[in-house]
Protein backbone atom coordinates (compact mmCIF):
# COMPACT_ATOMS: atom_id res chain seq x y z
CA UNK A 1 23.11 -40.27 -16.79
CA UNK A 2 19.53 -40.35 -15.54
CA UNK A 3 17.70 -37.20 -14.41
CA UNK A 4 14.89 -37.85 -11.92
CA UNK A 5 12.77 -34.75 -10.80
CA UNK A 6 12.44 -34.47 -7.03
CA UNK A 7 9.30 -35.51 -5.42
CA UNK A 8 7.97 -32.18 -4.58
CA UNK A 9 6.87 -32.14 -0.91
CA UNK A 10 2.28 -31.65 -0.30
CA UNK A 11 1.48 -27.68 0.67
CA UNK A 12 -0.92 -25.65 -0.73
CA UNK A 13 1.92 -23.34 -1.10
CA UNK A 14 3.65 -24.72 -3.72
CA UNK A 15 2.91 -23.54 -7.18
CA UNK A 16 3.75 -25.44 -10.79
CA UNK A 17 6.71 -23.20 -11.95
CA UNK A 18 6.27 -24.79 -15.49
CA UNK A 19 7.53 -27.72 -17.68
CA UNK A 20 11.35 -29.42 -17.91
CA UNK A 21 12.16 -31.87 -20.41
CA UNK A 22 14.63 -34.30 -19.36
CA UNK A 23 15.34 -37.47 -21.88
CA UNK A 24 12.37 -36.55 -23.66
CA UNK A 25 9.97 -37.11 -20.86
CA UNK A 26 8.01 -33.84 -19.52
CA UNK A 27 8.80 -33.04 -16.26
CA UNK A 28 6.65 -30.60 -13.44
CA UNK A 29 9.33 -28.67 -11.86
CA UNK A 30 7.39 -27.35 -8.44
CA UNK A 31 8.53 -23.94 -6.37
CA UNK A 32 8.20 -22.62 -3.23
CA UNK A 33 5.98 -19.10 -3.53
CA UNK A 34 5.27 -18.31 -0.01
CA UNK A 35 2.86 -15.22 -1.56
CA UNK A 36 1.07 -17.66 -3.23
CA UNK A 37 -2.26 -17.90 -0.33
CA UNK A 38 -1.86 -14.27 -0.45
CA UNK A 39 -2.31 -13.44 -3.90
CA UNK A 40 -5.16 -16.40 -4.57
CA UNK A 41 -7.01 -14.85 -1.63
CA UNK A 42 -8.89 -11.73 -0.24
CA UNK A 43 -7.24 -10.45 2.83
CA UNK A 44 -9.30 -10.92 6.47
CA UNK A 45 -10.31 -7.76 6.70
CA UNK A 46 -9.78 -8.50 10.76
CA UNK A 47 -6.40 -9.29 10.23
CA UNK A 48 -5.94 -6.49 8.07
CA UNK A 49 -7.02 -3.95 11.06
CA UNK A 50 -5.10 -6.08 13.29
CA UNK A 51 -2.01 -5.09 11.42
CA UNK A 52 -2.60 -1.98 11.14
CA UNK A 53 -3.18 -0.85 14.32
CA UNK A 54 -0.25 -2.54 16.22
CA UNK A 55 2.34 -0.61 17.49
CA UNK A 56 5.47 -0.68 16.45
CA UNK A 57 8.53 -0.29 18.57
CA UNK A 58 10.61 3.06 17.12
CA UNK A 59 13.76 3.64 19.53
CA UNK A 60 12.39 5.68 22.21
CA UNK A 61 8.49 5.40 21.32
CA UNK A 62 6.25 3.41 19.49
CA UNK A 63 4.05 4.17 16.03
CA UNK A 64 0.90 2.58 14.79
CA UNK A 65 1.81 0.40 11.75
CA UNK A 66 -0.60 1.79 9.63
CA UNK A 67 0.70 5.63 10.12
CA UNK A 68 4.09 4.89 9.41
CA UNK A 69 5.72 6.32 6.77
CA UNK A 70 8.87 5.42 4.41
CA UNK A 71 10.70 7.25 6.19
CA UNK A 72 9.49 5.75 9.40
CA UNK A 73 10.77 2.38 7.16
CA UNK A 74 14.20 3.41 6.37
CA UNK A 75 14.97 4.49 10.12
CA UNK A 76 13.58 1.06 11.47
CA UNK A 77 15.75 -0.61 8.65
CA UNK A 78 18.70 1.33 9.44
CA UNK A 79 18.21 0.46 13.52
CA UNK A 80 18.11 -3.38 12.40
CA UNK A 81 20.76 -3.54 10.39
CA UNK A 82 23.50 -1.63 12.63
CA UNK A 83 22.38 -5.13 14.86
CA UNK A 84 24.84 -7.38 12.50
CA UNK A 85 23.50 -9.77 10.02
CA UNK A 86 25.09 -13.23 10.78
CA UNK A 87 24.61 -16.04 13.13
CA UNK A 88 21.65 -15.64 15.25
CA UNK A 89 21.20 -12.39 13.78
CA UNK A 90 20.67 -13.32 10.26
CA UNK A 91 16.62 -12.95 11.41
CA UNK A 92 17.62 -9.33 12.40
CA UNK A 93 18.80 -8.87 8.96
CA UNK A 94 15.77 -10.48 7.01
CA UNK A 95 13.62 -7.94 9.03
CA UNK A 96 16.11 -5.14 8.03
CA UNK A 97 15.43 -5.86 4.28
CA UNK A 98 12.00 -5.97 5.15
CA UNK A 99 11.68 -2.66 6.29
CA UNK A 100 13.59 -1.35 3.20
CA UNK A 101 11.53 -3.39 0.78
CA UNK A 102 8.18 -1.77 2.77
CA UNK A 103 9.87 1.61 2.21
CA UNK A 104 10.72 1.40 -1.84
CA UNK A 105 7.53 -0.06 -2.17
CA UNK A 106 5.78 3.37 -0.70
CA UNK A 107 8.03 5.31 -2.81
CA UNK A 108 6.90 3.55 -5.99
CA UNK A 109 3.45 3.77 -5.13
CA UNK A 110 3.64 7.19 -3.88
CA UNK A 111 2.13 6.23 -0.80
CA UNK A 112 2.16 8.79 2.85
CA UNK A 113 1.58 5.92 5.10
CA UNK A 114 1.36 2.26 5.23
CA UNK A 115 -2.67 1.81 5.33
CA UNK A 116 -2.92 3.59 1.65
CA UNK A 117 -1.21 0.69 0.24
CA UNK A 118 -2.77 -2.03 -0.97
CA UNK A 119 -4.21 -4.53 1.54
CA UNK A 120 -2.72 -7.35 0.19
CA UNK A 121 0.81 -5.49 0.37
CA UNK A 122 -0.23 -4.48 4.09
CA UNK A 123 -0.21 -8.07 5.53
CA UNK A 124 2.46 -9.56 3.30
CA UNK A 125 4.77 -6.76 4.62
CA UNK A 126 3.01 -7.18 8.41
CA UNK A 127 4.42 -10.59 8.06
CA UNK A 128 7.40 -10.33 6.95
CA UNK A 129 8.06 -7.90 9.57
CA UNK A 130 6.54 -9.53 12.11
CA UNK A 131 3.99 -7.60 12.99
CA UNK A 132 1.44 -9.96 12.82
CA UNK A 133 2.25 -14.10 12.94
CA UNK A 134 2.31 -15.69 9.41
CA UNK A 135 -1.21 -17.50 8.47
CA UNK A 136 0.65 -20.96 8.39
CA UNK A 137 1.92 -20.39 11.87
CA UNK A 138 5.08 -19.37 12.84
CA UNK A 139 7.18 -22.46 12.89
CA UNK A 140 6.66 -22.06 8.99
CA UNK A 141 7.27 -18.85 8.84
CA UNK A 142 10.66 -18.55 10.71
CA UNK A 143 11.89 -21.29 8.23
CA UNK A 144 12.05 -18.76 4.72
């Protein structure tokens, strides 16, 4: 039986996820890191104030994204995922988890509110939750 790698497909967001041997032969396995333009570069600091200074819908009212709390994040994540979480609503869900990620993160870091943590964090999480459109446009980043 012959192995062949897959040819992995051109974006700058691919990263080498390290070495196979197959038959003897080396091969470069290739993942998908979508945090991987994030974490080799600075944040916009435009974007970053962007993000944090949207509001963000909260049942009756709204909240500024960066003066949310974890709390704030559990109750949004708890609104989302009474929605359901399959069929069209799978996105709901993803945005659900979201929240609740944003939310353990603050607890781990011991963070009040979202513009203590670390900007990096900030627009990876205003991303995810949609709060601000993903750098590669959103076409791409409806897809993961």
């Amino acid at each position: 039986m012959l192995l062949r790698a897959p040819q992995p497909r051109r974006s700058s967001s691919r990263q080498p996820a390290g070495l196979c041997i197959a038959r003897g032969r080396a091969v470069t396995a290739t993942v998908y890191d979508p945090c991987a333009l994030t974490a080799q570069s600075s944040p916009d600091p435009a974007r970053l104030e962007a993000a944090l200074a949207t509001r963000v819908s909260d049942g009756g009212g709204s909240l500024v994204f960066g003066e949310m709390t974890a709390d704030d994040a559990r109750r949004r994540a708890e609104s989302l995922g009474e929605v359901g979480s399959w069929g069209p609503l799978q996105r709901a869900a993803k945005v659900a988890m979201a929240w609740k990620m944003l939310a353990a993160l603050m607890d781990r870091d011991d963070t009040r509110i979202v513009k203590e943590l670390e900007p990096a964090d900030v627009l990876e999480y205003a991303e995810r939750l949609w709060i601000v459109p993903p750098e590669e446009g959103m076409i791409e980043g409806i897809r993961g």
